[in-house]
Protein backbone atom coordinates (compact mmCIF):
# COMPACT_ATOMS: atom_id res chain seq x y z
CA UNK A 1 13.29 -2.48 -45.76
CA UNK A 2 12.43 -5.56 -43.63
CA UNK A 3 9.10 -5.81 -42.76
CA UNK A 4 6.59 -8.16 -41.19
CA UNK A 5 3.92 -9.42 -38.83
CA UNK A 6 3.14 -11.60 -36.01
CA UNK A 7 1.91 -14.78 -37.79
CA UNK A 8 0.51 -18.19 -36.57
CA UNK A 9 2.92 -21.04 -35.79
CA UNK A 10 -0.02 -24.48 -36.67
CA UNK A 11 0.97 -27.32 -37.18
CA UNK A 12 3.20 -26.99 -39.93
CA UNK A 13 5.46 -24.74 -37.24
CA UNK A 14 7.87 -22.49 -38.89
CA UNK A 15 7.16 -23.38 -42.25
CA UNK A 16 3.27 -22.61 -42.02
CA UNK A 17 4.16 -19.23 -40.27
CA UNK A 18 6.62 -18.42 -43.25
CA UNK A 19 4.07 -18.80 -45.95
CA UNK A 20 1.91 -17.21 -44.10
CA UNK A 21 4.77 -14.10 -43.70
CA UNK A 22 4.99 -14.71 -47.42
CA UNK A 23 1.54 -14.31 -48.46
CA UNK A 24 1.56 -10.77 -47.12
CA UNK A 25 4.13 -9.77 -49.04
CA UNK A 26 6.73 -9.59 -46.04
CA UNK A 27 10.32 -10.51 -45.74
CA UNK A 28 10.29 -11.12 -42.08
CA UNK A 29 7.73 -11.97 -39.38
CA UNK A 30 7.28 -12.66 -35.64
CA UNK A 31 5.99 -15.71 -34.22
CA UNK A 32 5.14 -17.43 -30.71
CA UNK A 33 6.27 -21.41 -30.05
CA UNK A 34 2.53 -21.73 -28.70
CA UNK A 35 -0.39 -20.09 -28.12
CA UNK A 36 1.43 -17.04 -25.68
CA UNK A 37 -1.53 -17.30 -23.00
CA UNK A 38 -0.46 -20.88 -21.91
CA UNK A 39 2.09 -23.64 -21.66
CA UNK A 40 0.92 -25.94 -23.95
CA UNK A 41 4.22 -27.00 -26.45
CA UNK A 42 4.21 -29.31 -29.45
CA UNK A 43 7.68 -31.12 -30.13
CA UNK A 44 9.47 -28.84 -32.52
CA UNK A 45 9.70 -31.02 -36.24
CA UNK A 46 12.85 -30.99 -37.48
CA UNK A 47 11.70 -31.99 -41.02
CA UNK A 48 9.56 -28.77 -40.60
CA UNK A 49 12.52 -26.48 -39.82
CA UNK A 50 14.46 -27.91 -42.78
CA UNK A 51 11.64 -27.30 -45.02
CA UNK A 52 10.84 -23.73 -43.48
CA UNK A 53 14.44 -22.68 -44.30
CA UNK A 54 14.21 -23.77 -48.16
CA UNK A 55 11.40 -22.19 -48.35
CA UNK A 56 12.48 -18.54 -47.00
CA UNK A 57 15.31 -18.81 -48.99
CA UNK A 58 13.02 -19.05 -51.92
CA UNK A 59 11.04 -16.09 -51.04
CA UNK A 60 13.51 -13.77 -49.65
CA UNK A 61 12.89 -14.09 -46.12
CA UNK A 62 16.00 -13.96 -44.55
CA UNK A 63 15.86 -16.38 -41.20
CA UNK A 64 18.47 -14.13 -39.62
CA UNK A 65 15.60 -11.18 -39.38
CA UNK A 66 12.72 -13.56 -37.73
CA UNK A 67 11.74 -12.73 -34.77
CA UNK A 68 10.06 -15.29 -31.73
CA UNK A 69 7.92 -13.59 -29.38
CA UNK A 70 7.72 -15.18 -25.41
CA UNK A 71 4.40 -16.54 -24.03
CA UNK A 72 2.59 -13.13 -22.15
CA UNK A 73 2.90 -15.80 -18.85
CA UNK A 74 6.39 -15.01 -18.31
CA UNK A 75 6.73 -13.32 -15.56
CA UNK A 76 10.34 -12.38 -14.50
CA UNK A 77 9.58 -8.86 -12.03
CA UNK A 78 7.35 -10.64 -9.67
CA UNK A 79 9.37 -13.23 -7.12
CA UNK A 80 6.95 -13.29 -4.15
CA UNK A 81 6.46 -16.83 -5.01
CA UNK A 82 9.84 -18.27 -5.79
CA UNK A 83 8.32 -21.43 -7.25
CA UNK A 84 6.19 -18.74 -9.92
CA UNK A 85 8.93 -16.92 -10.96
CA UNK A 86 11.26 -19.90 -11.16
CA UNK A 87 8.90 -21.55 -13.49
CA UNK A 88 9.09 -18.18 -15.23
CA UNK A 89 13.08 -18.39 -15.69
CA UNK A 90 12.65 -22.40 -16.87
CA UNK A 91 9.56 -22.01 -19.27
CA UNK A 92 11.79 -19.01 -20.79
CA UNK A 93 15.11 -21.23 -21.03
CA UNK A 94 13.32 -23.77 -22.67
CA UNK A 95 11.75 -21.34 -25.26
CA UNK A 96 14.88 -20.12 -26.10
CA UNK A 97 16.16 -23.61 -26.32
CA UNK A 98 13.24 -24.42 -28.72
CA UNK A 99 14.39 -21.50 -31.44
CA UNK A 100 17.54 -22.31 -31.08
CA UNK A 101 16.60 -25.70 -33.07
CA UNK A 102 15.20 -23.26 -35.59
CA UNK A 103 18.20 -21.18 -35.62
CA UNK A 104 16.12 -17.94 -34.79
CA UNK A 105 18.69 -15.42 -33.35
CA UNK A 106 15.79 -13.26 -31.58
CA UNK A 107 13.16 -13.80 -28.61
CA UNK A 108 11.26 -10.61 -27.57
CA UNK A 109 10.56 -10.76 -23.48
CA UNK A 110 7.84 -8.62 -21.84
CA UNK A 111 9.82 -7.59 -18.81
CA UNK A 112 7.28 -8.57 -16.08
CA UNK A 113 4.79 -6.97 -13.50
CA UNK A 114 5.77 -5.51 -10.38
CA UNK A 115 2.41 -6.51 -8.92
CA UNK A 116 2.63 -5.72 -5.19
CA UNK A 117 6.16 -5.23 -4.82
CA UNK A 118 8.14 -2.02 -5.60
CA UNK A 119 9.46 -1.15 -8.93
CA UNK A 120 13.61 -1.13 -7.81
CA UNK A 121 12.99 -4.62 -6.54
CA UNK A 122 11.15 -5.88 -9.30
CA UNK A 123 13.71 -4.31 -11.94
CA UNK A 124 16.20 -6.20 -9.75
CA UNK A 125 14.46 -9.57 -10.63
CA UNK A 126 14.48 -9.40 -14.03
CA UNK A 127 18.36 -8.44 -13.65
CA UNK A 128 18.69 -11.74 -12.13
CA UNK A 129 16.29 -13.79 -13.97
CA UNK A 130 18.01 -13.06 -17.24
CA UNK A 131 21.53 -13.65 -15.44
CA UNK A 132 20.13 -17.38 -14.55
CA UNK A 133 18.79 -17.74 -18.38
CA UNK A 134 21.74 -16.91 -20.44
CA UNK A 135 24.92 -18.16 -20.81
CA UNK A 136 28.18 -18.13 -22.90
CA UNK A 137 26.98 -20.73 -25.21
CA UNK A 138 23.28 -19.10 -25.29
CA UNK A 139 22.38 -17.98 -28.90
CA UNK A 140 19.29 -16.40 -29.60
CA UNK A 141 19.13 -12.48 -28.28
CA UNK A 142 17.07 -11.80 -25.75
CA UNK A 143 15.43 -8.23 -26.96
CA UNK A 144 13.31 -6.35 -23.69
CA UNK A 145 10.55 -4.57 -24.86
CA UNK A 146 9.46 -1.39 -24.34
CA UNK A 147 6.11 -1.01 -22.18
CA UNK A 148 3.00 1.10 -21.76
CA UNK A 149 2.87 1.49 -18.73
CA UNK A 150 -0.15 -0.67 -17.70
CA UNK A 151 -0.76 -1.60 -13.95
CA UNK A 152 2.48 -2.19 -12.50
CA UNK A 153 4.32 -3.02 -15.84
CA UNK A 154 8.00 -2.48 -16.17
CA UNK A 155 10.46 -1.50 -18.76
CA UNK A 156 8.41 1.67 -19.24
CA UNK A 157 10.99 4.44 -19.93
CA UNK A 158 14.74 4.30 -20.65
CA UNK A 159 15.48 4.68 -16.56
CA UNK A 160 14.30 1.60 -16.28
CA UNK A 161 14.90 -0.23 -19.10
CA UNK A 162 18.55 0.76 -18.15
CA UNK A 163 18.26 0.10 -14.85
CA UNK A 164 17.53 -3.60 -15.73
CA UNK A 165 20.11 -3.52 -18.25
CA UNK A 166 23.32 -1.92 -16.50
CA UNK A 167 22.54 -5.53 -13.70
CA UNK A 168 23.00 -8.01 -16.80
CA UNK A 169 26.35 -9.77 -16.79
CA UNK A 170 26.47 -10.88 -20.88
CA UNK A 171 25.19 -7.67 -22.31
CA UNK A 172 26.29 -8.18 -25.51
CA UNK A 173 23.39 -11.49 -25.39
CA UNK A 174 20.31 -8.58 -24.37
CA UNK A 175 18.83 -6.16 -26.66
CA UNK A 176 15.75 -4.04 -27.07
CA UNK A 177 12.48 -4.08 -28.28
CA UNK A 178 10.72 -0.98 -28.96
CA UNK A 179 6.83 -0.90 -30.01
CA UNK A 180 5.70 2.21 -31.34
CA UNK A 181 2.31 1.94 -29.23
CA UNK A 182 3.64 1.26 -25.70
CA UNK A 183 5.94 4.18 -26.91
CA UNK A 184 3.36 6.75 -27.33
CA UNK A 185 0.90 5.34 -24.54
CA UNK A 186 4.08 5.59 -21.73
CA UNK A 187 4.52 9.20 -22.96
CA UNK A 188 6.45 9.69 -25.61
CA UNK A 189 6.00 11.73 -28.82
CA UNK A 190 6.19 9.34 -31.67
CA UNK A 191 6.55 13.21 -34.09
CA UNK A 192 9.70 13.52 -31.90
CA UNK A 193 11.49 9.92 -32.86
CA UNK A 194 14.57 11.39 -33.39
CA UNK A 195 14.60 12.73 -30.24
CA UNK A 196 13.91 9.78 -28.12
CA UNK A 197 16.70 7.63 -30.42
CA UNK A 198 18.87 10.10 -28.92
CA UNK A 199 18.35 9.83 -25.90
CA UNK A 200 18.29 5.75 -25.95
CA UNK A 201 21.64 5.86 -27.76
CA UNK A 202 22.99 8.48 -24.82
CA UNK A 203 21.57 5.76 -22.12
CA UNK A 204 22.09 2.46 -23.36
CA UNK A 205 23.12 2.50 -27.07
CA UNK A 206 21.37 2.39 -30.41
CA UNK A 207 23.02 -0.66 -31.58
CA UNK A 208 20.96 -2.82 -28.93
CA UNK A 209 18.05 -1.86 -31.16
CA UNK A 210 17.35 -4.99 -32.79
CA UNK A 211 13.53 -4.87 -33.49
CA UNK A 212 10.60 -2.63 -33.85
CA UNK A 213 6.91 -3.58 -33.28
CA UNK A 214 5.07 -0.96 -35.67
CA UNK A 215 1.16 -0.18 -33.96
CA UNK A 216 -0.68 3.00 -34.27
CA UNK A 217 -2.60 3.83 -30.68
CA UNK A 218 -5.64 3.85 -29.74
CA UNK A 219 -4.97 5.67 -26.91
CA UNK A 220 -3.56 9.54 -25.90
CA UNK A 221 -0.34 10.34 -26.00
CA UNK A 222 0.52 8.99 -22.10
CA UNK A 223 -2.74 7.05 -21.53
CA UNK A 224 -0.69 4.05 -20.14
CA UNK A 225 -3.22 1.66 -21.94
CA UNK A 226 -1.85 -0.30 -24.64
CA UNK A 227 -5.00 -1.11 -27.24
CA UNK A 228 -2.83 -0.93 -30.72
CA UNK A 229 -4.98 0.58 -33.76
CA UNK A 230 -4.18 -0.02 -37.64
CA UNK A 231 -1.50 1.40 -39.12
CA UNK A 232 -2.59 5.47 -39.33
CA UNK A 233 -5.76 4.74 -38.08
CA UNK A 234 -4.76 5.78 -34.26
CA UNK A 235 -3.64 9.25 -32.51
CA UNK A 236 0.02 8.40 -33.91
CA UNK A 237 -0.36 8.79 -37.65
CA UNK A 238 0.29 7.63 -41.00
CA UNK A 239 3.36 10.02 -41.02
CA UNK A 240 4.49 9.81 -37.89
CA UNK A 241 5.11 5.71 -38.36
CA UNK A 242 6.14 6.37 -41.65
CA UNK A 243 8.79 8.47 -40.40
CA UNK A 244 9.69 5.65 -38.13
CA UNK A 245 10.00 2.43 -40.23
CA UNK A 246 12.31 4.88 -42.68
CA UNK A 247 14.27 6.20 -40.16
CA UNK A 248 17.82 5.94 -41.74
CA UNK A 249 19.53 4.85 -37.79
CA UNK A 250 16.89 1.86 -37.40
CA UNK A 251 17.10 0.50 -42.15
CA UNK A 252 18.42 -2.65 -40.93
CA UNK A 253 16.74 -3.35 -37.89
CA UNK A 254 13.39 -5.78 -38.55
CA UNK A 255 10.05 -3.92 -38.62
CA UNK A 256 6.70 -5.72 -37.19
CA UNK A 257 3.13 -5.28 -37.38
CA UNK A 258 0.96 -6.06 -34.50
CA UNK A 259 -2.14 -4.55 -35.84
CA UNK A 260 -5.82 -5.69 -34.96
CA UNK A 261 -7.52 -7.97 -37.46
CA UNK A 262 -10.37 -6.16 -38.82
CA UNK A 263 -13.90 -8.43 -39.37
CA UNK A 264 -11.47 -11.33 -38.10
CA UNK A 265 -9.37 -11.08 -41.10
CA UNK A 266 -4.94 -9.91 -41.03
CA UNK A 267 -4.45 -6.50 -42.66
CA UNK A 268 -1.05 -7.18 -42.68
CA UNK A 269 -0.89 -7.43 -46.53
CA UNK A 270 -2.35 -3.93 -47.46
CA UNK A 271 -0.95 -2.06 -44.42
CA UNK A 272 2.71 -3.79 -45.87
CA UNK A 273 1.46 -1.93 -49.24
CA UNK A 274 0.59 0.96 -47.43
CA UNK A 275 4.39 1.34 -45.90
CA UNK A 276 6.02 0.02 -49.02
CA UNK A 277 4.24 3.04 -50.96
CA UNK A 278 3.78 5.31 -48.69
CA UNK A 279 0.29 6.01 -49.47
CA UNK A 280 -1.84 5.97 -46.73
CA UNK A 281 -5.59 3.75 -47.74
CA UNK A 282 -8.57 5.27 -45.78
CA UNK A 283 -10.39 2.43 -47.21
CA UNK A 284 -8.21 0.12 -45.47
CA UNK A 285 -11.41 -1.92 -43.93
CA UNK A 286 -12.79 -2.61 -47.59
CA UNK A 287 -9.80 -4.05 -49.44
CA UNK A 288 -9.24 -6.19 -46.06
CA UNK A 289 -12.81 -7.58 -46.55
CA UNK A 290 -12.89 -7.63 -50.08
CA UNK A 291 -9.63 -9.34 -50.41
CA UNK A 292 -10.49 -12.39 -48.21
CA UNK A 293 -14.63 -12.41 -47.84
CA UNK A 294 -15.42 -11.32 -50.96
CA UNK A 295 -12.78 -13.01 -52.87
CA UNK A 296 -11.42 -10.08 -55.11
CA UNK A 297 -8.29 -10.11 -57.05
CA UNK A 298 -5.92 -6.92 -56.14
């Protein structure tokens, strides 16, 4: 199984972010370049990436599962300001230019917000935004995810996710994204999984699958909300993930948590225990906190 979680990228960079994965027992993880709410960028250390690698390779973290995430400011639906969504398509070239001094073959994308223009035009834009990104000699995958449905998000069902898709010239350089919240809050039964890889493999192909963001859900099945819970601790299910992160189409494609912190510490260790054994721990909130305020050995 390859499994992770979002992790910090500090000023050690890659190499802080893999210990970090490490820690938690995982043999993957996703990370940002930056903080994702803003622009801010810190030269990328070479020394740091060299490090990084020996490191993984120490602790079985194969770099080829790693996963970068793009900043949330990304904006490629909305082009009522050219300038805004142009800055969009550069800040995202040069992220992608950034990993690929890491030699990270992945970048999740958030595919934009409508905002006030209609959803065929704004699928359109992305279409063409990605088109002006990529290139023949552009590495790293660009992987869409899939959306809740908030506001005027899009990418929220496989109509449009395709729609954006069938515009791309270099298909074989785009890919998907699904997260198991967004699933469930844009209205699909996460007890029916099967079902909906199905139907994605009828519409656009399994093999573009290339990572999975693992959250329970706060939220109703179609709530179109997007607050992510801990890992059975949501109106998905223990199970119901479970059934997910084992599903025998998806073994080799990288699993990640983006599960709340609980009392401002990662659960990422014990829910990773949790799917390794699957045993579900009610008392998930007490090993958390006894693990890192209290000090206890597990």
């Amino acid at each position: 199984m390859i499994i992770g979680s979002h992790v910090s990228f500090g000023k050690d960079q890659l190499l802080g972010s893999a210990k970090m994965a490490a820690s938690y027992g995982a043999n993957t993880f996703m990370f940002y370049t930056g903080a994702p709410q803003n622009t801010i960028r810190a030269d990328i250390n070479a020394d740091l990436i060299d490090k990084a690698k020996y490191f993984m390779q120490e602790n079985n973290i194969d770099i080829n599962n790693i996963i970068c995430h793009a900043p949330y400011i990304i904006n490629l639906a909305n082009k009522e300001k050219v300038e805004s969504w142009n800055f969009s398509i550069a800040f995202l070239k040069n992220e992608i230019s950034r990993i690929t001094k890491m030699g990270i073959n992945y970048i999740v994308v958030h595919p934009g917000n409508a905002l006030k223009l209609n959803k065929m035009e704004a699928l359109a834009n992305i279409s063409e935004a990605i088109n002006y990104i990529i290139d023949e000699d552009t590495l790293p995958m660009i992987l869409l995810e899939t959306m809740a449905g908030k506001g005027s998000e899009c990418g929220i069902n496989l109509y449009e996710l395709k729609e954006i898709y069938n515009n791309i010239n270099l298909k074989d350089k785009v890919g998907f994204c699904l997260d198991t919240c967004h699933l469930n809050d844009s209205g699909v039964d996460i007890a029916k999984f099967d079902d909906y890889l199905i139907e994605f493999d009828n519409e656009i192909g399994i093999d573009k699958i290339k990572c999975i963001h693992i959250n329970d859900s706060k939220n109703i099945i179609g709530a179109h909300k997007d607050r992510h819970a801990n890992i059975g601790f949501g109106t998905i299910g223990f199970d119901n993930l479970i059934n997910v992160i084992y599903n025998s189409k998806l073994k080799d494609v990288p699993k990640i948590l983006e599960t709340p912190y609980i009392n401002d510490y990662p659960p990422y260790k014990f829910e990773i225990d949790m799917i390794v054994s699957k045993k579900f721990n009610a008392n998930l909130e007490k090993s958390v906190v006894d693990y890192y305020k209290n000090g206890l050995n597990f």
